[in-house]
N, C-alpha and C. Protein backbone atom coordinates (compact mmCIF):
# COMPACT_ATOMS: atom_id res chain seq x y z
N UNK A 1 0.79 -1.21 0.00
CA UNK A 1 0.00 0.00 0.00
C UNK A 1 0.83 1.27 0.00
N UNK A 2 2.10 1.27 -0.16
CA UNK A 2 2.93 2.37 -0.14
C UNK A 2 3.44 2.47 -1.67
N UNK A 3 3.07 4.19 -1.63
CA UNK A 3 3.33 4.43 -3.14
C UNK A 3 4.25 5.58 -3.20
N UNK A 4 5.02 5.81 -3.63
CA UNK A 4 6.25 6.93 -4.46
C UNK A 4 6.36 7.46 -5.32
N UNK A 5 6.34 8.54 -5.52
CA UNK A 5 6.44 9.04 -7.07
C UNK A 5 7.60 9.97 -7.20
N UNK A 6 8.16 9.83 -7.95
CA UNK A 6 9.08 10.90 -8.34
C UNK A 6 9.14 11.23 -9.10
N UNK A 7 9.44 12.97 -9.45
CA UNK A 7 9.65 13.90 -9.97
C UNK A 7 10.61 14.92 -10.44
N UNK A 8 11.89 14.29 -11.61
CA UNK A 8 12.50 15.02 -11.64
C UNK A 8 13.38 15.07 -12.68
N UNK A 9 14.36 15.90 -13.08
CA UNK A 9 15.30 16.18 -14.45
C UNK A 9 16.54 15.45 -14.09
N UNK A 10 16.55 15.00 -13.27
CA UNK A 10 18.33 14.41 -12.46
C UNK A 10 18.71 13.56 -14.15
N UNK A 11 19.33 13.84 -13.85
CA UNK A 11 20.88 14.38 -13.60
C UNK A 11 21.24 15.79 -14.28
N UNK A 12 20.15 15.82 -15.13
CA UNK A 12 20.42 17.44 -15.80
C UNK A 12 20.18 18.58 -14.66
N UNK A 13 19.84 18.23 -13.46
CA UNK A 13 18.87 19.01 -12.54
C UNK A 13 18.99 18.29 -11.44
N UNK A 14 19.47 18.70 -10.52
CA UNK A 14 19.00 18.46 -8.52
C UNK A 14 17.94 18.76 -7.94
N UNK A 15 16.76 19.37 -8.80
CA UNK A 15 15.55 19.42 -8.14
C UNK A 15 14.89 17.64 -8.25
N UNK A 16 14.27 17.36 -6.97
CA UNK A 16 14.06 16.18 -6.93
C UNK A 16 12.19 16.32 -6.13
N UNK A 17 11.12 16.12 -6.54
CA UNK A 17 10.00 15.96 -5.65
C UNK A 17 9.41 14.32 -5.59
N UNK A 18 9.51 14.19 -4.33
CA UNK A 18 8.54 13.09 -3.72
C UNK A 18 7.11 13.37 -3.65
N UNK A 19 6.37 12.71 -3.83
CA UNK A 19 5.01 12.54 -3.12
C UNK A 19 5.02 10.82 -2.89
N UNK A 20 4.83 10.81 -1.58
CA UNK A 20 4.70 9.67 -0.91
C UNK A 20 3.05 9.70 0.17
N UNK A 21 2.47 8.40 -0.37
CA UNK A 21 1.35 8.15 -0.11
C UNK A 21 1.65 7.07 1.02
N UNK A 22 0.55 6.26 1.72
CA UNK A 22 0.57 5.05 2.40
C UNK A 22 1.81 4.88 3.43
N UNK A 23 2.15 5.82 4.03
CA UNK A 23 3.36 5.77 4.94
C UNK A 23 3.08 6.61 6.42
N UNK A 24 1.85 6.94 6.38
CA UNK A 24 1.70 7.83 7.47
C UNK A 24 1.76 7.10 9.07
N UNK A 25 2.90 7.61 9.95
CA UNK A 25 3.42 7.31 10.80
C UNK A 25 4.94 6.09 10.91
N UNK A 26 4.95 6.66 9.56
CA UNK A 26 6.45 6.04 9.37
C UNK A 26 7.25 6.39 8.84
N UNK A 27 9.14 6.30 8.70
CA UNK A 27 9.91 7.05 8.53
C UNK A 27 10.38 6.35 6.93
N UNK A 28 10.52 7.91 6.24
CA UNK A 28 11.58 7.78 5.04
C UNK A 28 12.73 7.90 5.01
N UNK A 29 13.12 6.98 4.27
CA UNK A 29 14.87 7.63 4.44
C UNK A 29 15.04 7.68 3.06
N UNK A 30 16.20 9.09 2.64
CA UNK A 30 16.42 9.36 1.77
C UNK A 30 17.76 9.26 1.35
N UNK A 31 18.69 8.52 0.31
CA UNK A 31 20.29 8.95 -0.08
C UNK A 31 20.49 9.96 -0.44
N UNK A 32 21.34 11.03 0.66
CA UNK A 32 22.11 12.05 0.00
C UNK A 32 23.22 11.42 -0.76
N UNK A 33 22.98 11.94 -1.90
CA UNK A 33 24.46 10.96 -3.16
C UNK A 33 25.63 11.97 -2.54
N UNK A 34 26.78 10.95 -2.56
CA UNK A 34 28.23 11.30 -2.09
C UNK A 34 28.60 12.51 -2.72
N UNK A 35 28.06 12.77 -3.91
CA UNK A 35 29.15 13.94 -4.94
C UNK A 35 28.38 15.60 -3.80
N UNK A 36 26.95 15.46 -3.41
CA UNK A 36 26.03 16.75 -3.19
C UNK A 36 26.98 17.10 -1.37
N UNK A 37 27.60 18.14 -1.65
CA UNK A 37 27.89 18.95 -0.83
C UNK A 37 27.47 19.98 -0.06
N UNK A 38 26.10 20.07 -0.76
CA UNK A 38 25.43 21.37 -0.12
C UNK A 38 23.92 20.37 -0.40
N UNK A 39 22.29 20.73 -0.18
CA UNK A 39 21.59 20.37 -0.10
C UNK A 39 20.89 20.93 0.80
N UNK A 40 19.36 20.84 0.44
CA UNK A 40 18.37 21.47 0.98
C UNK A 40 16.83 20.51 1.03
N UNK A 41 16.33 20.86 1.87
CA UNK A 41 14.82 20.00 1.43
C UNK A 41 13.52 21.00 2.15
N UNK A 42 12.66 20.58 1.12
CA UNK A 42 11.39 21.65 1.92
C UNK A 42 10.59 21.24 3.03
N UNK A 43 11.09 20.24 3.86
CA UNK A 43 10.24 20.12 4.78
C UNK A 43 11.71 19.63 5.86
N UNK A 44 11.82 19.87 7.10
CA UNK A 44 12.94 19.72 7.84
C UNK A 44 13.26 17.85 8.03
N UNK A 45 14.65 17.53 7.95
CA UNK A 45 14.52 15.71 8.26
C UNK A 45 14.56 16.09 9.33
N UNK A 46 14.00 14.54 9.47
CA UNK A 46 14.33 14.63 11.47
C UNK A 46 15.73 14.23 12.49
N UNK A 47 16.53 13.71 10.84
CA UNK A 47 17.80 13.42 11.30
C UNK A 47 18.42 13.45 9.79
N UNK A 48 19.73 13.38 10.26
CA UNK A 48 20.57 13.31 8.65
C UNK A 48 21.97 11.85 9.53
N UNK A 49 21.67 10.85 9.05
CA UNK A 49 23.30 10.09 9.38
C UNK A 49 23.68 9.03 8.72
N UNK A 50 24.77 8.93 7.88
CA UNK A 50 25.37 8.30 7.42
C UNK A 50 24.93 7.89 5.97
N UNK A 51 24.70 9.24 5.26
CA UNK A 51 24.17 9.53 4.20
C UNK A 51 23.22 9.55 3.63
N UNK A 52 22.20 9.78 5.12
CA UNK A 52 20.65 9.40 4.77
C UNK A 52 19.97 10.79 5.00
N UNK A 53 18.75 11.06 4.93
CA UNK A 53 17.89 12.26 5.73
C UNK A 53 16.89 11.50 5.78
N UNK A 54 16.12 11.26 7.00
CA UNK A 54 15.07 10.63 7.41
C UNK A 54 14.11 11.45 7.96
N UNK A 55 12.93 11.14 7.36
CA UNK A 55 11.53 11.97 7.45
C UNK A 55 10.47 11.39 8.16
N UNK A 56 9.75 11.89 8.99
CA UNK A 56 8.47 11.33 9.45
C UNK A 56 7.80 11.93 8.65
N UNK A 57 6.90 10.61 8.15
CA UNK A 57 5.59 11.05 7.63
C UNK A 57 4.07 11.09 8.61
N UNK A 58 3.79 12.17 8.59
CA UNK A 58 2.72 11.83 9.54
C UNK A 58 1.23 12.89 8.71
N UNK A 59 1.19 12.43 7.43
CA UNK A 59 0.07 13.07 6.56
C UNK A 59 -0.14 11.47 5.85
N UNK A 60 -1.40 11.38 5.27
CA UNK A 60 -1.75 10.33 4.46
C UNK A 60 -0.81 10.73 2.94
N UNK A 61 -1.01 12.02 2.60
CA UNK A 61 0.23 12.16 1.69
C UNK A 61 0.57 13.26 1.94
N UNK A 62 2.09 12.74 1.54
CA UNK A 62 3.14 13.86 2.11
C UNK A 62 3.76 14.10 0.25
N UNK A 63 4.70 15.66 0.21
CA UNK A 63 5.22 16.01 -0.38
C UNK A 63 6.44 16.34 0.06
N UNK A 64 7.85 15.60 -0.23
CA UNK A 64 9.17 16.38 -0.20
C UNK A 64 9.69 16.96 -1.27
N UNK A 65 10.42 18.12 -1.21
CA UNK A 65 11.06 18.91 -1.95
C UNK A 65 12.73 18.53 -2.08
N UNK A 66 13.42 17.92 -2.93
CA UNK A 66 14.69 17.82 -2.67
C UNK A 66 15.56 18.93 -3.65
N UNK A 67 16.84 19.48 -3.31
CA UNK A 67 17.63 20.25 -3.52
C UNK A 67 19.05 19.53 -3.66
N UNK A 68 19.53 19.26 -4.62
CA UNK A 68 20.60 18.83 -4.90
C UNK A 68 21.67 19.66 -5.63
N UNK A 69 22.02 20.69 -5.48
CA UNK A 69 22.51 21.78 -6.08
C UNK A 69 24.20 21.19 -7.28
N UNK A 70 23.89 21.47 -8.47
CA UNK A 70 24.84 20.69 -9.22
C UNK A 70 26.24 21.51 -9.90
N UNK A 71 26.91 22.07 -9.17
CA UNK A 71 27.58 22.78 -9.59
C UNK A 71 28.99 22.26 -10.02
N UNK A 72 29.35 22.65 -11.01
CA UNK A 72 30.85 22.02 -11.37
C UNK A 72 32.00 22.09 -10.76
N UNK A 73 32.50 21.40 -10.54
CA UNK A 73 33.65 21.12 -9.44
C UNK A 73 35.16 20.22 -10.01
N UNK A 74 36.21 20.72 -9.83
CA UNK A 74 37.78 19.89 -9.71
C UNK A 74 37.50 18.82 -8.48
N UNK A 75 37.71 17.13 -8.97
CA UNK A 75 37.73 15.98 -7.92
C UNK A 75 39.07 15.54 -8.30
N UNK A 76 39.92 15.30 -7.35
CA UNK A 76 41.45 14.77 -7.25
C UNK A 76 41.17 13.57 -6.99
N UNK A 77 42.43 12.41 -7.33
CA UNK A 77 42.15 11.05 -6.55
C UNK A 77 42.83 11.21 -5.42
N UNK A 78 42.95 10.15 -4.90
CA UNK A 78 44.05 9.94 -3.85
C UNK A 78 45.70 9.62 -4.39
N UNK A 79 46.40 10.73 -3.69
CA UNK A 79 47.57 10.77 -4.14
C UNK A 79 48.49 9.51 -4.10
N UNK A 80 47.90 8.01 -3.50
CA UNK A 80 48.27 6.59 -3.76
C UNK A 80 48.03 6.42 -5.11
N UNK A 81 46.95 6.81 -6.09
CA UNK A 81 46.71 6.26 -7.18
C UNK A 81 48.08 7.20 -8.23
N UNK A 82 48.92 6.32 -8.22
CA UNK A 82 49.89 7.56 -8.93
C UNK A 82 49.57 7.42 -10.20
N UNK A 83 49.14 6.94 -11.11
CA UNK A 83 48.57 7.30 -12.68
C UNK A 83 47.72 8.73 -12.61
N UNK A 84 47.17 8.54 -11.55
CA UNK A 84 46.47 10.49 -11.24
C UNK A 84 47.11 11.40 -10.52
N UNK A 85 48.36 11.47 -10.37
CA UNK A 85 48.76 12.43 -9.91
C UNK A 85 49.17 13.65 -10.99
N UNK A 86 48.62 14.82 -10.15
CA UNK A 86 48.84 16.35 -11.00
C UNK A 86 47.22 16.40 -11.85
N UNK A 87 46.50 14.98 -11.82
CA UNK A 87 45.59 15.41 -12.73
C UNK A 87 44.03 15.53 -11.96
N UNK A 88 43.00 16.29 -12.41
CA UNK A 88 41.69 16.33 -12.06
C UNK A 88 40.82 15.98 -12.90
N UNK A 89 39.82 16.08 -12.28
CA UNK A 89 38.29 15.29 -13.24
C UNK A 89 37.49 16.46 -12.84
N UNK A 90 36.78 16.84 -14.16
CA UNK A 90 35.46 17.85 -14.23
C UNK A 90 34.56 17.35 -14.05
N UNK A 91 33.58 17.25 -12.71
CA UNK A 91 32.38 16.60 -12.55
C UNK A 91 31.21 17.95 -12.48
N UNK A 92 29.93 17.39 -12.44
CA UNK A 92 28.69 18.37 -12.09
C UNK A 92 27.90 17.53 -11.60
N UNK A 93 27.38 17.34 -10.48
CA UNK A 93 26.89 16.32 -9.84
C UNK A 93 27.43 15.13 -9.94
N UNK A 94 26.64 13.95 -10.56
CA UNK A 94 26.75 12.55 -10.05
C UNK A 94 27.84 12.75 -12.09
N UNK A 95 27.67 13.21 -12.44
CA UNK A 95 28.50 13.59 -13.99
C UNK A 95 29.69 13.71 -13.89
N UNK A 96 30.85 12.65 -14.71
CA UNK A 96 31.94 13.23 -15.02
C UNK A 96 32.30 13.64 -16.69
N UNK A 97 32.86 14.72 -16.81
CA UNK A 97 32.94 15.57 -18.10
C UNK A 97 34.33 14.98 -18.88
N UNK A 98 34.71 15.44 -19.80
CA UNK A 98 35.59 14.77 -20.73
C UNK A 98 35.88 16.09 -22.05
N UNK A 99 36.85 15.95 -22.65
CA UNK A 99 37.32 17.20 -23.71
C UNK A 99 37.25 16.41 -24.46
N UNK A 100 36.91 16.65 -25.70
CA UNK A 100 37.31 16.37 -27.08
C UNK A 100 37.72 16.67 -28.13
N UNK A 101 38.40 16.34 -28.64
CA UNK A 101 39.17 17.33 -29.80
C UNK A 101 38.21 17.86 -30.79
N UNK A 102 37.41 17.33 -30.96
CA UNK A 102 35.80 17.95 -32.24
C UNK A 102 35.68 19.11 -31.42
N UNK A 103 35.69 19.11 -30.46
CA UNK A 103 35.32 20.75 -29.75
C UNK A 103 35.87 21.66 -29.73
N UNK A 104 37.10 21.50 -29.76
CA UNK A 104 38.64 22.44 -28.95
C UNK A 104 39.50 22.78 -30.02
N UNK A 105 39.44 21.97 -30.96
CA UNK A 105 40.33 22.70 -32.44
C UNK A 105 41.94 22.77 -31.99
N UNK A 106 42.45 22.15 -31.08
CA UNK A 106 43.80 21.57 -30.75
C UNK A 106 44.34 20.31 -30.10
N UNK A 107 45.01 19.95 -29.83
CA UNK A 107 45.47 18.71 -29.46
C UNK A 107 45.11 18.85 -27.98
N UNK A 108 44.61 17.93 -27.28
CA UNK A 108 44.22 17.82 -26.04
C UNK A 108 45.23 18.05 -25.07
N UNK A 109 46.67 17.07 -25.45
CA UNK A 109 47.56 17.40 -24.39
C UNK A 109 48.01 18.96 -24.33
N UNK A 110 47.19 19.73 -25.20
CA UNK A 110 48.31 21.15 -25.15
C UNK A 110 47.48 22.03 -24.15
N UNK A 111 46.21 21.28 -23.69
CA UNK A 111 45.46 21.88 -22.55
C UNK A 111 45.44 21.49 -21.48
N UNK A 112 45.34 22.90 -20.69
CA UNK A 112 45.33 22.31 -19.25
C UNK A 112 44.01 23.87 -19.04
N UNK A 113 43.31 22.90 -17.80
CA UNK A 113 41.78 23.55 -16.91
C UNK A 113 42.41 24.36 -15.89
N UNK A 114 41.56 25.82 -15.92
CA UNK A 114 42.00 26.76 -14.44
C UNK A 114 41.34 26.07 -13.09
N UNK A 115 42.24 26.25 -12.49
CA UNK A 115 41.72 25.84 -11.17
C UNK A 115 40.91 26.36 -10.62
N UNK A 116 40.26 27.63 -11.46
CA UNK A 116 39.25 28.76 -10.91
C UNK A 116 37.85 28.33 -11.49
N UNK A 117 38.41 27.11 -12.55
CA UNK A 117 37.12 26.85 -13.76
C UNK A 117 36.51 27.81 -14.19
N UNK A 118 35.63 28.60 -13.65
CA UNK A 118 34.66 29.82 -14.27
C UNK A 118 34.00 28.52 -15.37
N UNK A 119 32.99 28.30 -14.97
CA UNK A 119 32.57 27.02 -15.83
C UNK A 119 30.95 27.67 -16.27
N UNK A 120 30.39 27.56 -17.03
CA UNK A 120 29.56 27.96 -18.25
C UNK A 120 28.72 26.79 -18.37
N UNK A 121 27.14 26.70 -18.15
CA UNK A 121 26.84 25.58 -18.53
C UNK A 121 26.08 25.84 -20.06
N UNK A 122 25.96 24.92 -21.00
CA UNK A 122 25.27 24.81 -22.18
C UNK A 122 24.24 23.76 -22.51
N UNK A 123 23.29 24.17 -22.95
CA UNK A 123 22.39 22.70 -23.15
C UNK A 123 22.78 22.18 -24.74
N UNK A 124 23.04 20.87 -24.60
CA UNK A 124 23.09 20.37 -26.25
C UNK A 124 22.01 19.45 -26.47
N UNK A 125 21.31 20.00 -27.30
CA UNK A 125 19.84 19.40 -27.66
C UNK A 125 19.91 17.68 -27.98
N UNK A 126 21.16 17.58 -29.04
CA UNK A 126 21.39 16.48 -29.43
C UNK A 126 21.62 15.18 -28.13
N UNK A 127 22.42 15.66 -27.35
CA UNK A 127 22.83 14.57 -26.05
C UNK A 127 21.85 14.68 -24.65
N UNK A 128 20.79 15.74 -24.90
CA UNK A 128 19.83 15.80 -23.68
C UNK A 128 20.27 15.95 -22.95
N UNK A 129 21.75 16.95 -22.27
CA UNK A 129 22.33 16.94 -21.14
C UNK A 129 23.21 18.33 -21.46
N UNK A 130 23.51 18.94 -20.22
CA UNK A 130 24.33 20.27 -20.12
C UNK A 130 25.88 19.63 -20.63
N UNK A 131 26.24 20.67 -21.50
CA UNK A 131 27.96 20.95 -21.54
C UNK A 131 28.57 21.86 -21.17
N UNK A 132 30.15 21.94 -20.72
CA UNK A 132 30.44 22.74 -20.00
C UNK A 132 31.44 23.27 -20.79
N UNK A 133 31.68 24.76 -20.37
CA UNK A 133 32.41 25.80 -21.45
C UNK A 133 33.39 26.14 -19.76
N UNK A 134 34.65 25.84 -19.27
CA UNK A 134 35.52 26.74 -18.82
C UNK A 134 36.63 27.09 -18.97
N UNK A 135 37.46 28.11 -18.42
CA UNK A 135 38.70 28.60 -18.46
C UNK A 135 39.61 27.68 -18.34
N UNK A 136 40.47 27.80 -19.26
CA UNK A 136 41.80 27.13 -19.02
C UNK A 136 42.58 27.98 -19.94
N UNK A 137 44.07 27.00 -20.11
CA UNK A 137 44.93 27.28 -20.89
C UNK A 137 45.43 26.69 -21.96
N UNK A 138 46.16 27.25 -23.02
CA UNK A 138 46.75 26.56 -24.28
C UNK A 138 48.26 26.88 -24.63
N UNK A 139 48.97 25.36 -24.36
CA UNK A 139 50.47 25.88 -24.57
C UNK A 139 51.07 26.01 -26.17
N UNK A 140 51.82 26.79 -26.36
CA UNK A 140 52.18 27.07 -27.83
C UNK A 140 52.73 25.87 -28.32
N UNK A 141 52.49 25.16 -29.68
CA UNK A 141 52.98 23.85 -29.93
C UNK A 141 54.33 24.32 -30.63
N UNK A 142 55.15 23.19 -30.43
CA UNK A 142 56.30 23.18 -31.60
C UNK A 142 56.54 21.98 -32.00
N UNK A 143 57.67 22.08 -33.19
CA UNK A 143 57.63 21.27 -33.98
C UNK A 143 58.95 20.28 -33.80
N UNK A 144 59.93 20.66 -32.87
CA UNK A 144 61.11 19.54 -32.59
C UNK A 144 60.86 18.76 -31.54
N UNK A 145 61.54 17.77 -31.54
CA UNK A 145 61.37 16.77 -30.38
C UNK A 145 61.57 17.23 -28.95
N UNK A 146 62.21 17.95 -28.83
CA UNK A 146 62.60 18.79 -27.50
C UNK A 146 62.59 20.34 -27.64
N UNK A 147 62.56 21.19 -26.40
CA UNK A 147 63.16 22.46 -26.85
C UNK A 147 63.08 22.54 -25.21
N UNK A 148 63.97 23.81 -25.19
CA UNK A 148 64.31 24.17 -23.68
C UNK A 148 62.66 24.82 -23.43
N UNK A 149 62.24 24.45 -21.81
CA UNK A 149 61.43 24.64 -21.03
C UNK A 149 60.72 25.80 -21.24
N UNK A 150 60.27 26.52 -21.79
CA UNK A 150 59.53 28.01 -21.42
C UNK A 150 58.42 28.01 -21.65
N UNK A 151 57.26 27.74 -21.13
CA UNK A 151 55.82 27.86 -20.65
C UNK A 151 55.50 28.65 -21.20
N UNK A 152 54.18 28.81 -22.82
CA UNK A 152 54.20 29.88 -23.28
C UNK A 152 52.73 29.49 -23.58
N UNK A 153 51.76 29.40 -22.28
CA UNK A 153 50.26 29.59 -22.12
C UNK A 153 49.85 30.84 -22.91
N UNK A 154 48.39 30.48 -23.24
CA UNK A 154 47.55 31.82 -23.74
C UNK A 154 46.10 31.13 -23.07
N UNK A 155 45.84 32.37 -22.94
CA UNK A 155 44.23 31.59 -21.74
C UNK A 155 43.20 31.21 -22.98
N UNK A 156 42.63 30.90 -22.79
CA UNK A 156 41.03 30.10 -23.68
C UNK A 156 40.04 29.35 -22.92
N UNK A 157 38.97 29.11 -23.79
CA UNK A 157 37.92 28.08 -23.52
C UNK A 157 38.61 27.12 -23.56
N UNK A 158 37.43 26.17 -22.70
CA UNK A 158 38.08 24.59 -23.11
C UNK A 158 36.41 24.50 -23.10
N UNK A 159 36.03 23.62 -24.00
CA UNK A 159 34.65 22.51 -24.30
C UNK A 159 34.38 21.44 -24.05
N UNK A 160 33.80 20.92 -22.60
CA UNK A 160 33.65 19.56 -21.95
C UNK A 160 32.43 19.14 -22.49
N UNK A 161 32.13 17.83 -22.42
CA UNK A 161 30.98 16.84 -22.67
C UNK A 161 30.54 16.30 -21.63
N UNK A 162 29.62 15.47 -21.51
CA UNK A 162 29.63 14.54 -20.25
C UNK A 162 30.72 13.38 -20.64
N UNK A 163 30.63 12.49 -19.87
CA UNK A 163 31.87 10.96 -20.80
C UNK A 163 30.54 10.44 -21.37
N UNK A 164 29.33 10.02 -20.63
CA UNK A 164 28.50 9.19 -21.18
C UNK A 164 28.58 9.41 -22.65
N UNK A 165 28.45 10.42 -23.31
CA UNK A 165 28.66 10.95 -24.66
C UNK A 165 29.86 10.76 -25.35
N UNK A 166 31.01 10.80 -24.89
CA UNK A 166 32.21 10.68 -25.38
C UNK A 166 32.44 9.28 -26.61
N UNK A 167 32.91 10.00 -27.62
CA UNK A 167 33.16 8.93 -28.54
C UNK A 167 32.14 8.79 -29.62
N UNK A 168 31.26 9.79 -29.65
CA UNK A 168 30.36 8.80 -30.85
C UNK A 168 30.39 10.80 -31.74
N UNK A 169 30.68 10.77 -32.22
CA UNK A 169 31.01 12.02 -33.03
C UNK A 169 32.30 11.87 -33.95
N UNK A 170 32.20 11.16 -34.48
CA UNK A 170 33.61 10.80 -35.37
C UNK A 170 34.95 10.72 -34.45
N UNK A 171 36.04 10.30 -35.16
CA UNK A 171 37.60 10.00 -34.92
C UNK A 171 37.82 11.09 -34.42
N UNK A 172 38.25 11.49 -32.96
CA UNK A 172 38.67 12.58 -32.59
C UNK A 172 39.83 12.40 -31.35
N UNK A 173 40.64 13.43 -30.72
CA UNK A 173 41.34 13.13 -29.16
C UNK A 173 40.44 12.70 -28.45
C-alpha cells in the first residue's frame, strides 16, 4: 500500500520531488548521493546520518522537496593512485565531463583547466544533457622533439561533454 512518485530532471537538474502516499506514521529515508555537498529540502529531516535524511511522515500524503545543487567542481584522486597524480576530473553532480578534440580545435595534451574553472553551462539538444564551457589554458605547440622549457600559455575556452557521450562524433582526441 505504499506508493512513491518521483519527480525530476536528475541528472540534468538536482531538483528532486517526492510525493509519498501510504506511509503515514512512518519514517523515510532518503540517499544524499556522495558527490552533493550542499543540499536542501522543503520540509525539515528529522535526522541526517550516514548519508541518509530521514523523514516522518505523519500526513496520508506527504510532499518532499529535494535540492541537490549541481555545480561544477575539480575531484582529485588519492595521491596513492599515482597514474592520477597532478591530474583532475570535471564533474557536475553525479556527472563526469571529458574534452574532445571535435570541440577544442587543438590537441588535447596542449590543454590544461583553471583551477578557478569559471565554468559555463550549455544545453546540447542532441545529447539531452548540459555541456560545460571553462577557463583554461593553451600551450604554444612546436615542432622539434625537444626544446628548452619556457611555458608559453595563452588563456582560452576549453569545451567539456559529459563521458557518457564521449566517442560517438567521429575519430577525434
Amino acid at each position: 500500500g505504499i506508493k512513491i512518485i518521483q519527480n525530476t530532471e536528475y541528472p540534468n537538474n538536482g531538483a528532486v520531488k517526492l510525493t509519498v502516499s501510504g506511509m503515514k506514521g512512518k519514517t523515510l529515508a532518503v540517499r544524499i548521493p556522495g558527490w552533493a555537498e550542499k543540499y536542501s529540502f522543503s520540509v525539515p529531516a528529522s535526522k541526517t546520518e550516514k548519508g541518509y535524511a530521514f523523514f516522518e511522515i505523519s500526513e496520508d500524503t506527504a510532499e518532499i522537496q529535494l535540492d541537490f545543487p549541481m555545480e561544477c567542481r575539480l575531484v582529485a584522486a588519492n595521491p596513492l593512485v599515482e597514474a592520477n597524480l597532478g591530474r583532475v576530473a570535471l564533474c557536475r553532480g553525479p556527472l563526469t565531463y571529458c574534452a574532445e578534440g571535435v570541440d577544442n580545435n587543438s590537441p588535447l595534451n596542449n590543454l590544461s583547466l583553471s583551477a578557478q574553472l569559471n565554468a559555463n553551462l550549455l544545453f546540447n539538444e542532441e545529447m539531452q544533457a548540459y555541456t560545460v564551457e571553462a577557463d583554461g589554458f593553451e600551450d604554444a605547440p612546436f615542432d622539434s622533439l625537444y626544446r628548452t622549457y619556457k611555458p608559453d600559455f595563452k588563456s582560452r575556452k576549453i569545451k567539456f561533454i559529459p563521458y557518457f557521450a564521449f566517442a560517438n562524433r567521429g575519430e577525434t582526441d
